[in-house]
C-alpha atoms as a PDB file:
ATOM      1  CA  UNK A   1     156.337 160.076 124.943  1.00  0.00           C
ATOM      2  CA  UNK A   2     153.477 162.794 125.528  1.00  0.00           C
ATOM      3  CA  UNK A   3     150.803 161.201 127.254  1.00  0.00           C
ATOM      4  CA  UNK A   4     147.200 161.813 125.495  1.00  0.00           C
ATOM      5  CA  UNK A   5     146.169 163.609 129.053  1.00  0.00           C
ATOM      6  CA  UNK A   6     148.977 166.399 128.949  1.00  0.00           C
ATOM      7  CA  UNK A   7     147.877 166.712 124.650  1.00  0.00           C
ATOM      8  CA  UNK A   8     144.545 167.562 126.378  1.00  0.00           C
ATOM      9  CA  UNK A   9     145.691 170.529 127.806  1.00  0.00           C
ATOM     10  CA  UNK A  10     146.427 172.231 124.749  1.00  0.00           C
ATOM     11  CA  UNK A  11     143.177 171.284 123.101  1.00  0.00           C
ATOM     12  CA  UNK A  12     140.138 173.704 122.292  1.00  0.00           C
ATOM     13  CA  UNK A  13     137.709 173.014 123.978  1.00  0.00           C
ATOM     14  CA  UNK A  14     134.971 170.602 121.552  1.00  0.00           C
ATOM     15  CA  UNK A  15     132.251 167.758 122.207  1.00  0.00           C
ATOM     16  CA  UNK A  16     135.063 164.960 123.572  1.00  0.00           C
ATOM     17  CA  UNK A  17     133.209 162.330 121.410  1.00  0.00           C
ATOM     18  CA  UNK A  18     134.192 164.410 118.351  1.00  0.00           C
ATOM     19  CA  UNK A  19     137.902 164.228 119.937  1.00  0.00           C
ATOM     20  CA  UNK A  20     137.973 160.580 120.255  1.00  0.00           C
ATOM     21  CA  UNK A  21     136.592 159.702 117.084  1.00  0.00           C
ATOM     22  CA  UNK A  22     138.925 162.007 115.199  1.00  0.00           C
ATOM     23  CA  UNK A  23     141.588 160.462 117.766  1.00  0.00           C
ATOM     24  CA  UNK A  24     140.747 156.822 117.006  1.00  0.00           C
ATOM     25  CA  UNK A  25     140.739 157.545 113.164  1.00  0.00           C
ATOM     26  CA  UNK A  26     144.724 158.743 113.429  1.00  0.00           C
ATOM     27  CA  UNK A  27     145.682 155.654 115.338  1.00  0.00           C
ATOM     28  CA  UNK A  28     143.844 153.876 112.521  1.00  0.00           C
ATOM     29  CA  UNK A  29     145.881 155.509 109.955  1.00  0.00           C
ATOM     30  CA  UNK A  30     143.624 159.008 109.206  1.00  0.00           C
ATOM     31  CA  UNK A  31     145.352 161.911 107.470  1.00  0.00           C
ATOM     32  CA  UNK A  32     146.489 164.173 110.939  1.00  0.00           C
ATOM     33  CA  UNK A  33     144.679 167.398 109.546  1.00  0.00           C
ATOM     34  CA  UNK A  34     141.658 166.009 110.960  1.00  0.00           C
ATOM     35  CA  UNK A  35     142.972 166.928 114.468  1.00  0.00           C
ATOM     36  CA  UNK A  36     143.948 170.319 113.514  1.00  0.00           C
ATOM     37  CA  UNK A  37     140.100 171.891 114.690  1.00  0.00           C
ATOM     38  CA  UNK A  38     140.788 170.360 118.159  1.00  0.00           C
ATOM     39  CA  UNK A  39     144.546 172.666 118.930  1.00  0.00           C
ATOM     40  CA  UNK A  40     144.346 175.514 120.325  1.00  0.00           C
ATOM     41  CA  UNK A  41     148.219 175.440 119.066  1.00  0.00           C
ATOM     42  CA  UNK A  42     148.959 174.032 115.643  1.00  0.00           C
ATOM     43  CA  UNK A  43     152.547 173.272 116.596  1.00  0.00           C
ATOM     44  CA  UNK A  44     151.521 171.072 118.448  1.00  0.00           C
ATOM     45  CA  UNK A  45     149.975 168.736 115.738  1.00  0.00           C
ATOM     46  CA  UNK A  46     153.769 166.379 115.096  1.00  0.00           C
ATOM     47  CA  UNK A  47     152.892 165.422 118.495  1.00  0.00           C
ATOM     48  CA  UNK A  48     149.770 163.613 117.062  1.00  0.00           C
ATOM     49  CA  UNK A  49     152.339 161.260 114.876  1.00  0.00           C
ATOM     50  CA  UNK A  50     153.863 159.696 118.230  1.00  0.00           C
ATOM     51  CA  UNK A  51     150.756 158.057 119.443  1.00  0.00           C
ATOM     52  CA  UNK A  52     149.881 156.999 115.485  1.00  0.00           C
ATOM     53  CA  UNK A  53     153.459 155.366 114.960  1.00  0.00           C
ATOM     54  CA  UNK A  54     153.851 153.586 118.832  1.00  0.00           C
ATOM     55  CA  UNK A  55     149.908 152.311 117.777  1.00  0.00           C
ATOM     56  CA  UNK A  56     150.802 150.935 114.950  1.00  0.00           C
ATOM     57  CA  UNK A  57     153.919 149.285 116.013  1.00  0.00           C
ATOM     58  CA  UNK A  58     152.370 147.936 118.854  1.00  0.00           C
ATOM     59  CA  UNK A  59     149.759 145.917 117.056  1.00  0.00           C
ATOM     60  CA  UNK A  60     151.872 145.015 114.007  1.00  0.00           C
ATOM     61  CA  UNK A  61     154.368 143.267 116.834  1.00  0.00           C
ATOM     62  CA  UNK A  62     151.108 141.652 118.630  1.00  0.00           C
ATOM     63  CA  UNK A  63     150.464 140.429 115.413  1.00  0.00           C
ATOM     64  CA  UNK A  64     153.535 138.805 114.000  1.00  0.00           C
ATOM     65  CA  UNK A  65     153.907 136.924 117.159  1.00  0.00           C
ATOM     66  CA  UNK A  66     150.311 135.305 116.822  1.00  0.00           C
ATOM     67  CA  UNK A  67     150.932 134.969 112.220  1.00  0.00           C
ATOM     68  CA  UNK A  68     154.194 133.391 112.380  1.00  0.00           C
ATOM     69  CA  UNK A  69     154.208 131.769 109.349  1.00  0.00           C
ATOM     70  CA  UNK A  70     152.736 134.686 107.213  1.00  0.00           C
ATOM     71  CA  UNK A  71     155.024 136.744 108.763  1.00  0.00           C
ATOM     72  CA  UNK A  72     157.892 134.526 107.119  1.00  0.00           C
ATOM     73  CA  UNK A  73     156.297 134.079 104.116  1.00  0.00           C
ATOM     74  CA  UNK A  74     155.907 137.902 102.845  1.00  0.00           C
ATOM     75  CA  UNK A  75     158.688 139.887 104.733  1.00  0.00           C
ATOM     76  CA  UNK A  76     158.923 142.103 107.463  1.00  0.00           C
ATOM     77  CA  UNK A  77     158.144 144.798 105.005  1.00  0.00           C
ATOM     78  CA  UNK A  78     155.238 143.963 103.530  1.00  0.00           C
ATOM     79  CA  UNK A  79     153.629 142.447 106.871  1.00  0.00           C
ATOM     80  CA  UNK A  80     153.749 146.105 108.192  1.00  0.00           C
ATOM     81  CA  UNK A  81     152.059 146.999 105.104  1.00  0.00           C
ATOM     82  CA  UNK A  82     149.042 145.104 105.401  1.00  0.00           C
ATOM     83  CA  UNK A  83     148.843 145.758 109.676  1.00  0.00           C
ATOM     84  CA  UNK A  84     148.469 149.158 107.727  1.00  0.00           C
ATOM     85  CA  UNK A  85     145.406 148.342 105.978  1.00  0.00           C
ATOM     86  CA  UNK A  86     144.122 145.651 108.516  1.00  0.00           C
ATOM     87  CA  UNK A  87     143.882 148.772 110.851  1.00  0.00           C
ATOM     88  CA  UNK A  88     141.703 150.767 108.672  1.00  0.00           C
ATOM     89  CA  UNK A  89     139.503 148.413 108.413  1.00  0.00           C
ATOM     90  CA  UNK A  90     139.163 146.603 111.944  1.00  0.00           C
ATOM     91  CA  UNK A  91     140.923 148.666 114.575  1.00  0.00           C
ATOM     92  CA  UNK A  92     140.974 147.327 117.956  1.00  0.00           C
ATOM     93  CA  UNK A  93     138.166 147.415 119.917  1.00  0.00           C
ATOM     94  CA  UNK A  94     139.582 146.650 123.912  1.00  0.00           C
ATOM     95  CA  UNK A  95     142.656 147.872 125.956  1.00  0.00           C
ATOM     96  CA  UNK A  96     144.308 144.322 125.465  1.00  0.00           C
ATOM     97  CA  UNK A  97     145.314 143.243 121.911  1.00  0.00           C
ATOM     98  CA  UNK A  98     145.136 139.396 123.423  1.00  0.00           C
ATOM     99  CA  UNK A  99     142.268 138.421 121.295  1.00  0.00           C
ATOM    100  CA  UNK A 100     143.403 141.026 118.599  1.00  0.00           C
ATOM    101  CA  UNK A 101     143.253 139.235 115.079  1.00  0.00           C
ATOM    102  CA  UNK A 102     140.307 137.136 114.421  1.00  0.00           C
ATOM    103  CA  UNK A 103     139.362 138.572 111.276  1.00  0.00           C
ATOM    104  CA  UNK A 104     143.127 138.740 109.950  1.00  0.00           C
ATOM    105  CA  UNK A 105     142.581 135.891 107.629  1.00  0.00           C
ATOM    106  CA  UNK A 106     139.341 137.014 106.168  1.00  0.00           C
ATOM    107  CA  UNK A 107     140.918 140.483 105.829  1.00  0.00           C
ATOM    108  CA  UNK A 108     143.473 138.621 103.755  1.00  0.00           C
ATOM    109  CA  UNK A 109     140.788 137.009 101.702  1.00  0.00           C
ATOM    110  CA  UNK A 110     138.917 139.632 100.569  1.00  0.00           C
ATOM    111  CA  UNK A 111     142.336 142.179  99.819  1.00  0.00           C
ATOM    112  CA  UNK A 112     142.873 142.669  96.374  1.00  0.00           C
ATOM    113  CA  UNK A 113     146.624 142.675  95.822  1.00  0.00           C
ATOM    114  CA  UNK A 114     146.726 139.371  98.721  1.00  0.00           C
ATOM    115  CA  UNK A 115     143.866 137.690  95.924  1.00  0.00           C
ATOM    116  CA  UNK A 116     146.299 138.267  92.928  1.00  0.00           C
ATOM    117  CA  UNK A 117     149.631 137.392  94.017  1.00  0.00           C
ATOM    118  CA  UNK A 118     149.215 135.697  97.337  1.00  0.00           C
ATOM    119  CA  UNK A 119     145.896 133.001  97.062  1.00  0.00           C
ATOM    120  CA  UNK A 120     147.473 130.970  99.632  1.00  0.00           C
ATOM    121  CA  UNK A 121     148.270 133.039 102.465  1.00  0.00           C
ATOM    122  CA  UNK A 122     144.294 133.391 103.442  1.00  0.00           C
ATOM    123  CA  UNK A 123     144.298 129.631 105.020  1.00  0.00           C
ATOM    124  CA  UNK A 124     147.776 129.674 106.000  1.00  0.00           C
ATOM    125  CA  UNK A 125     146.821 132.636 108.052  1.00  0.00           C
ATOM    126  CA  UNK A 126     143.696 130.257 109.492  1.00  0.00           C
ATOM    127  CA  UNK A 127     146.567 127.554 110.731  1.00  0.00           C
ATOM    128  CA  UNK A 128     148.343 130.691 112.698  1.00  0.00           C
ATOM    129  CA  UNK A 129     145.043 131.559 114.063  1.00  0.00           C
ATOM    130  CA  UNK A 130     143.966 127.948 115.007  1.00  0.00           C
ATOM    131  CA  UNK A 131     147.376 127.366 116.405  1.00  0.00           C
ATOM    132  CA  UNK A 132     146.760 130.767 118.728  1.00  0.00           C
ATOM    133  CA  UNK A 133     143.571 129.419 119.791  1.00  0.00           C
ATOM    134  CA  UNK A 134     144.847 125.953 121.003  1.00  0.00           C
ATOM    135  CA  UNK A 135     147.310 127.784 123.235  1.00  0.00           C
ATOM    136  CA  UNK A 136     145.057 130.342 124.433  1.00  0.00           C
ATOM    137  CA  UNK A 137     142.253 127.737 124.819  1.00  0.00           C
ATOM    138  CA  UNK A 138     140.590 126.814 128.307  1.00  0.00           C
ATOM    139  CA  UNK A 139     142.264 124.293 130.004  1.00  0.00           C
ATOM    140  CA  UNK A 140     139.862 121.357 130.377  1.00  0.00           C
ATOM    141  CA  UNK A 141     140.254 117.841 130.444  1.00  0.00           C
ATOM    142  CA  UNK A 142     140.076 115.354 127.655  1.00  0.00           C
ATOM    143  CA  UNK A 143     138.941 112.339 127.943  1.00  0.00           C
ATOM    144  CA  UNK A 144     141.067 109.686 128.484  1.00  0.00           C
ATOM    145  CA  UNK A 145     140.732 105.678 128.561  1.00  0.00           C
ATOM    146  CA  UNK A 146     140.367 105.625 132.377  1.00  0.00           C
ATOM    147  CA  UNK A 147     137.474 107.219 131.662  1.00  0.00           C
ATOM    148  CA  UNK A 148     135.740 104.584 129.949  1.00  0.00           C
ATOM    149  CA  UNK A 149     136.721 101.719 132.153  1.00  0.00           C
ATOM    150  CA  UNK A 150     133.286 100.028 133.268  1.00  0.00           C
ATOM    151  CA  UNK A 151     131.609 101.352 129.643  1.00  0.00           C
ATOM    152  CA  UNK A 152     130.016  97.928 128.091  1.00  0.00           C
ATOM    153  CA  UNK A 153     131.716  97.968 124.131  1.00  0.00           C
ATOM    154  CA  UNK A 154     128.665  97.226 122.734  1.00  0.00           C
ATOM    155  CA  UNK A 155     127.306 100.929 124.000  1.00  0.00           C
ATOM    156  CA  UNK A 156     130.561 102.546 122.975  1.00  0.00           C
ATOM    157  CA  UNK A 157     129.485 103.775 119.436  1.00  0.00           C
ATOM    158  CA  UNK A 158     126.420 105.171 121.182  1.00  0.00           C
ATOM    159  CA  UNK A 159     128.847 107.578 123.025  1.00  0.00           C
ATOM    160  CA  UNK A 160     128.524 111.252 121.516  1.00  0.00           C
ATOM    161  CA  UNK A 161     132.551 112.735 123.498  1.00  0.00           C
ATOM    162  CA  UNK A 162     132.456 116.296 121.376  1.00  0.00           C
ATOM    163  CA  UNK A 163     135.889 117.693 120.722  1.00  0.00           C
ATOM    164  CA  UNK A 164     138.317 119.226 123.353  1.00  0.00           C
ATOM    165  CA  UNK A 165     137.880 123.150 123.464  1.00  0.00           C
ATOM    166  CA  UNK A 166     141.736 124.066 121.625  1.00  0.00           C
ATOM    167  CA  UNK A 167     140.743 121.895 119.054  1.00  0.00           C
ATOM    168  CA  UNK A 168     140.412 123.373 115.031  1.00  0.00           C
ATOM    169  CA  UNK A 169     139.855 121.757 112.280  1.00  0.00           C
ATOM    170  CA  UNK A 170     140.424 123.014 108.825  1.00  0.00           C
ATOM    171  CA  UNK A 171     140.067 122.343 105.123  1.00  0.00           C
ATOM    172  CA  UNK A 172     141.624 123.984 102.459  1.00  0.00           C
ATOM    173  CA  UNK A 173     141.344 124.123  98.241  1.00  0.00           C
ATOM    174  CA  UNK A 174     145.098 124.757  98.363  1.00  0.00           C
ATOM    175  CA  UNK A 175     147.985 122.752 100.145  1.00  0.00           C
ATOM    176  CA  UNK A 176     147.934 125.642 102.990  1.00  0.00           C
ATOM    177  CA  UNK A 177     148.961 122.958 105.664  1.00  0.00           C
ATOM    178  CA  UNK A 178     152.157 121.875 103.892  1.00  0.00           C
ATOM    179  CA  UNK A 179     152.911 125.055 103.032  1.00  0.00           C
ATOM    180  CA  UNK A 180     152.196 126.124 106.742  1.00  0.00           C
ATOM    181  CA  UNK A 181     153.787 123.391 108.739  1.00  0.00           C
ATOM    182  CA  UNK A 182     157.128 124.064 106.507  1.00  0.00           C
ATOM    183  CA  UNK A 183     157.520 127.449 107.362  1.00  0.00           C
ATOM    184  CA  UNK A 184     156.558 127.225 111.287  1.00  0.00           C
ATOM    185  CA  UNK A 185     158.895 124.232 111.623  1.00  0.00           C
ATOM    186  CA  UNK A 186     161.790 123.854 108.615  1.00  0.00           C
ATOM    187  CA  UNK A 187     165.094 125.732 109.079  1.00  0.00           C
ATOM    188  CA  UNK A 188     165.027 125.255 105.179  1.00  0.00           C
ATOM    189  CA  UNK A 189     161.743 125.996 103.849  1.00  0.00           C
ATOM    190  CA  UNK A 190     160.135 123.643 101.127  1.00  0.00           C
ATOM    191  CA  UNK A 191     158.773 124.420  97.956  1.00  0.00           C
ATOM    192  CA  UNK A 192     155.011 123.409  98.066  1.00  0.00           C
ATOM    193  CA  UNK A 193     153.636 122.837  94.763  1.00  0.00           C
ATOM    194  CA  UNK A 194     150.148 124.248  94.462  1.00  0.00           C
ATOM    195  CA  UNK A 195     149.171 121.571  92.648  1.00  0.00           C
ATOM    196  CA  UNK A 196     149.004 119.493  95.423  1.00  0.00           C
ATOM    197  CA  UNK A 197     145.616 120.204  96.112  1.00  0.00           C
ATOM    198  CA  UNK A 198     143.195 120.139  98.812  1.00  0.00           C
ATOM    199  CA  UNK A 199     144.189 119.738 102.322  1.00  0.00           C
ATOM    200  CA  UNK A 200     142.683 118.872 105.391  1.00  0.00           C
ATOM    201  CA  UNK A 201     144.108 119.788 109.007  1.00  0.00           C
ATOM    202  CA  UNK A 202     143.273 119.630 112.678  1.00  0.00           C
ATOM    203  CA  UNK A 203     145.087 121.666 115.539  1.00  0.00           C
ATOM    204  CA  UNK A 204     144.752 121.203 119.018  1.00  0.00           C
ATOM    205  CA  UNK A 205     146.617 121.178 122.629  1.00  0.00           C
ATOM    206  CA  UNK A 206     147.463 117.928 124.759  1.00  0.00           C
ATOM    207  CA  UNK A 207     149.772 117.969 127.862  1.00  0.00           C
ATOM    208  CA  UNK A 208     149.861 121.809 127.557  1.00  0.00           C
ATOM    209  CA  UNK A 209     152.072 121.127 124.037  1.00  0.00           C
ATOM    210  CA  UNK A 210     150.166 122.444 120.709  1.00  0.00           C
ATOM    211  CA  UNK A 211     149.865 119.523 118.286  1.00  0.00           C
ATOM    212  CA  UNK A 212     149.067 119.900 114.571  1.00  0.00           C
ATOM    213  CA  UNK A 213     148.737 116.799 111.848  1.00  0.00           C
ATOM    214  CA  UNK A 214     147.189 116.200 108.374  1.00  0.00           C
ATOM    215  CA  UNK A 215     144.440 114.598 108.250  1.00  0.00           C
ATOM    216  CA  UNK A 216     142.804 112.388 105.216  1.00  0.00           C
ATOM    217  CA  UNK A 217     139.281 113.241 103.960  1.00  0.00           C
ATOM    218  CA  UNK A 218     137.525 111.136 105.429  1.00  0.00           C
ATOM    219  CA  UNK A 219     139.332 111.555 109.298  1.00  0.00           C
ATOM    220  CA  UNK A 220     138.270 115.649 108.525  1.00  0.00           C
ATOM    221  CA  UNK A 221     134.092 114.166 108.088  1.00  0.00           C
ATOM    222  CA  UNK A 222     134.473 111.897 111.450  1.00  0.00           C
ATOM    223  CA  UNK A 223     136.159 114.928 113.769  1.00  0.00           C
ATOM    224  CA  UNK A 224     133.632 117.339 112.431  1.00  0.00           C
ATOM    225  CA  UNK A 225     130.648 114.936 113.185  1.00  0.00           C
ATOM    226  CA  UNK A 226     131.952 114.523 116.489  1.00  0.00           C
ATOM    227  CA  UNK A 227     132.636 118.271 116.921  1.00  0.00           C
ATOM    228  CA  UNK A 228     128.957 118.780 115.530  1.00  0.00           C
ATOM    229  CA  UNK A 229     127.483 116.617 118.384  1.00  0.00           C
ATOM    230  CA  UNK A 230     126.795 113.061 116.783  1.00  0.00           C
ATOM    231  CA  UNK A 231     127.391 109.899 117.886  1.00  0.00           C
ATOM    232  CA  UNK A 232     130.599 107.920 116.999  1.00  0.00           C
ATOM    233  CA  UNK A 233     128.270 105.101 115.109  1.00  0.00           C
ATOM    234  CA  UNK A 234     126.791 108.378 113.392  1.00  0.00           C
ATOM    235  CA  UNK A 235     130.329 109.807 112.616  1.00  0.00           C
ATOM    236  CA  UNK A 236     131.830 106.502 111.484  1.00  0.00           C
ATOM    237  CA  UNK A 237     128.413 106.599 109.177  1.00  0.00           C
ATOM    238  CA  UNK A 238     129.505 109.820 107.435  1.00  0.00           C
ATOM    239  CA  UNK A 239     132.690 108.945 107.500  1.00  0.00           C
ATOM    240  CA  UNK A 240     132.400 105.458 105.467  1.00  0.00           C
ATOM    241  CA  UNK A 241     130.900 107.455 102.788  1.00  0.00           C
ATOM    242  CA  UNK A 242     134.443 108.900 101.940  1.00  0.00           C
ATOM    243  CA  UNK A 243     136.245 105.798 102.377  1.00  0.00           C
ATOM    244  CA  UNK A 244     134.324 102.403 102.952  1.00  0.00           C
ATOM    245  CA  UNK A 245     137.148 100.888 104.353  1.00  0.00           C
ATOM    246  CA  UNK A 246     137.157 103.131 107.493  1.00  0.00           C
ATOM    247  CA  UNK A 247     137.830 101.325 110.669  1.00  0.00           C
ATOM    248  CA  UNK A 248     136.174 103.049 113.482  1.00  0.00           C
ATOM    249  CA  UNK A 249     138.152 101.099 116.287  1.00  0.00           C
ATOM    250  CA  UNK A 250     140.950 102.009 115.474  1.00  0.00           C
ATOM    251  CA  UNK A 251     140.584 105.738 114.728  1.00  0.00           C
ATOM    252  CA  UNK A 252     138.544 105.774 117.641  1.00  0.00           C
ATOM    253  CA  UNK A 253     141.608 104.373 119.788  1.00  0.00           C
ATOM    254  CA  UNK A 254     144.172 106.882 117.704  1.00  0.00           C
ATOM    255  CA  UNK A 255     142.076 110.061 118.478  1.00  0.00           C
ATOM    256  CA  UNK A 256     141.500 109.212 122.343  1.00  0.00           C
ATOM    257  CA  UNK A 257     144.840 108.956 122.729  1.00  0.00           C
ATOM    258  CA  UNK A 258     145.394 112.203 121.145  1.00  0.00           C
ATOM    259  CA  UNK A 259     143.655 113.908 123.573  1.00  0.00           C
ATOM    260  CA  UNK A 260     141.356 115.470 120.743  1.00  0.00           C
ATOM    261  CA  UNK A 261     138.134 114.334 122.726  1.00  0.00           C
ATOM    262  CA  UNK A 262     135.773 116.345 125.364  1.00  0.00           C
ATOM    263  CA  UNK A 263     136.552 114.756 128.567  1.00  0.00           C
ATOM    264  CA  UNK A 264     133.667 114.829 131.718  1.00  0.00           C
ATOM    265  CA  UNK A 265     133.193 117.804 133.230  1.00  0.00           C
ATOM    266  CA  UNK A 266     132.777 118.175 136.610  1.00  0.00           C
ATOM    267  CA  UNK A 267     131.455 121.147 138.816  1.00  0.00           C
END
């Protein structure tokens, strides 16, 4: 491969800004003519398509390891296709690709031909990035029921724990967990039946193993009051609104031993 410093060498000399810009543009997917101004030997300009294809299938292989399941969903083919117009739009901006991919899912929400055919593949593409983000989370402690020995019950619902750091939770208008945990986990996938409706999700890591599960409507309002900072008597509140019959005890008990709760931190 021709490094970019022995390219240099046959440049004209210009502002290097101008280069890089130009240079960045290719790698992005820019027609190669605007490189031609900047060779002081227009043979040399197939050279230019090197660094644009090794670019591109660098980050389009970064990326199908982090979107599994839209990867299997729409094809090799297709995938490479919209890395294509990802790029365009939100090229890298650091050395390391690690983080690479945030915006993937919103990218996929806003695309036209994604919108028409594909309505789904938006929040599956959340789950992939939610289930990225529990492995690549920090690895602090959640709190555990050692940790409460000596707390008086009565003061319990007082208690305000937060949510571990790798946890996500989701809702979605479509089934996009179903149709996500299928395709991540089924040597057969199912068919998931739109019609399903609305889903809610959380994902998270305990004992250094990724954990996903379905939640019900009413489990999604208590995790996100928690997340948001209130108390468990204030999250059991909200929650109650969605289902009266919500016993606080023993979600309470379920969760901790999840591991889905901030545990103490300690300097």
């Amino acid at each position: 491969m021709l490094c970019l410093g022995a390219m240099h060498r046959g440049l004209m000399m210009a502002e290097p800004r101008d280069f890089y810009e130009n240079f960045a543009a290719l790698l992005r997917g820019a027609d190669r003519d605007a490189m031609a101004g900047h060779l002081e030997n227009q043979n040399h300009m197939p050279r230019f398509a090197i660094h644009q294809s090794n670019f591109r299938v660098t980050v389009t292989k970064a990326m199908q390891g982090i979107y599994k399941a839209v990867m299997r969903l729409v094809g090799e083919e297709y995938f490479t296709g919209l890395m294509a117009e990802f790029l365009k739009e939100t090229p890298p901006v650091s050395s390391s690709l690690t983080h690479y991919g945030a915006a993937f899912p919103g990218f996929l929400k806003t695309f036209a031909p994604v919108q028409k055919d594909l309505p789904w593949l938006s929040p599956v593409a959340r789950l992939d990035w939610a289930w990225f983000c529990a492995y690549g989370a920090a690895n602090t402690v959640a709190l555990g029921a050692s940790d409460l020995q000596g707390v008086a019950p009565e003061l319990l619902p007082a208690r305000a724990p937060g949510l571990h750091g790798s946890c996500t939770l989701l809702r979605f208008s479509v089934p996009a967990y179903s149709i996500w945990r299928t395709n991540i986990e089924d040597d057969d996938v199912q068919q998931i039946a739109l019609e399903k409706g609305r889903e809610w999700a959380l994902v998270w890591r305990q004992d250094m193993q990724i954990r996903h599960t379905a939640l019900n409507r009413a489990q999604y309002v208590f995790l996100d009051a928690i997340g948001g900072g209130r108390s468990l008597a204030q999250s059991w509140t909200d929650a109650r609104i969605n289902d009266p019959q919500f016993d606080l005890s023993k979600e309470f008990a379920h969760w901790l031993n999840a591991g889905v709760f901030q545990g103490e931190q300690h300097d």
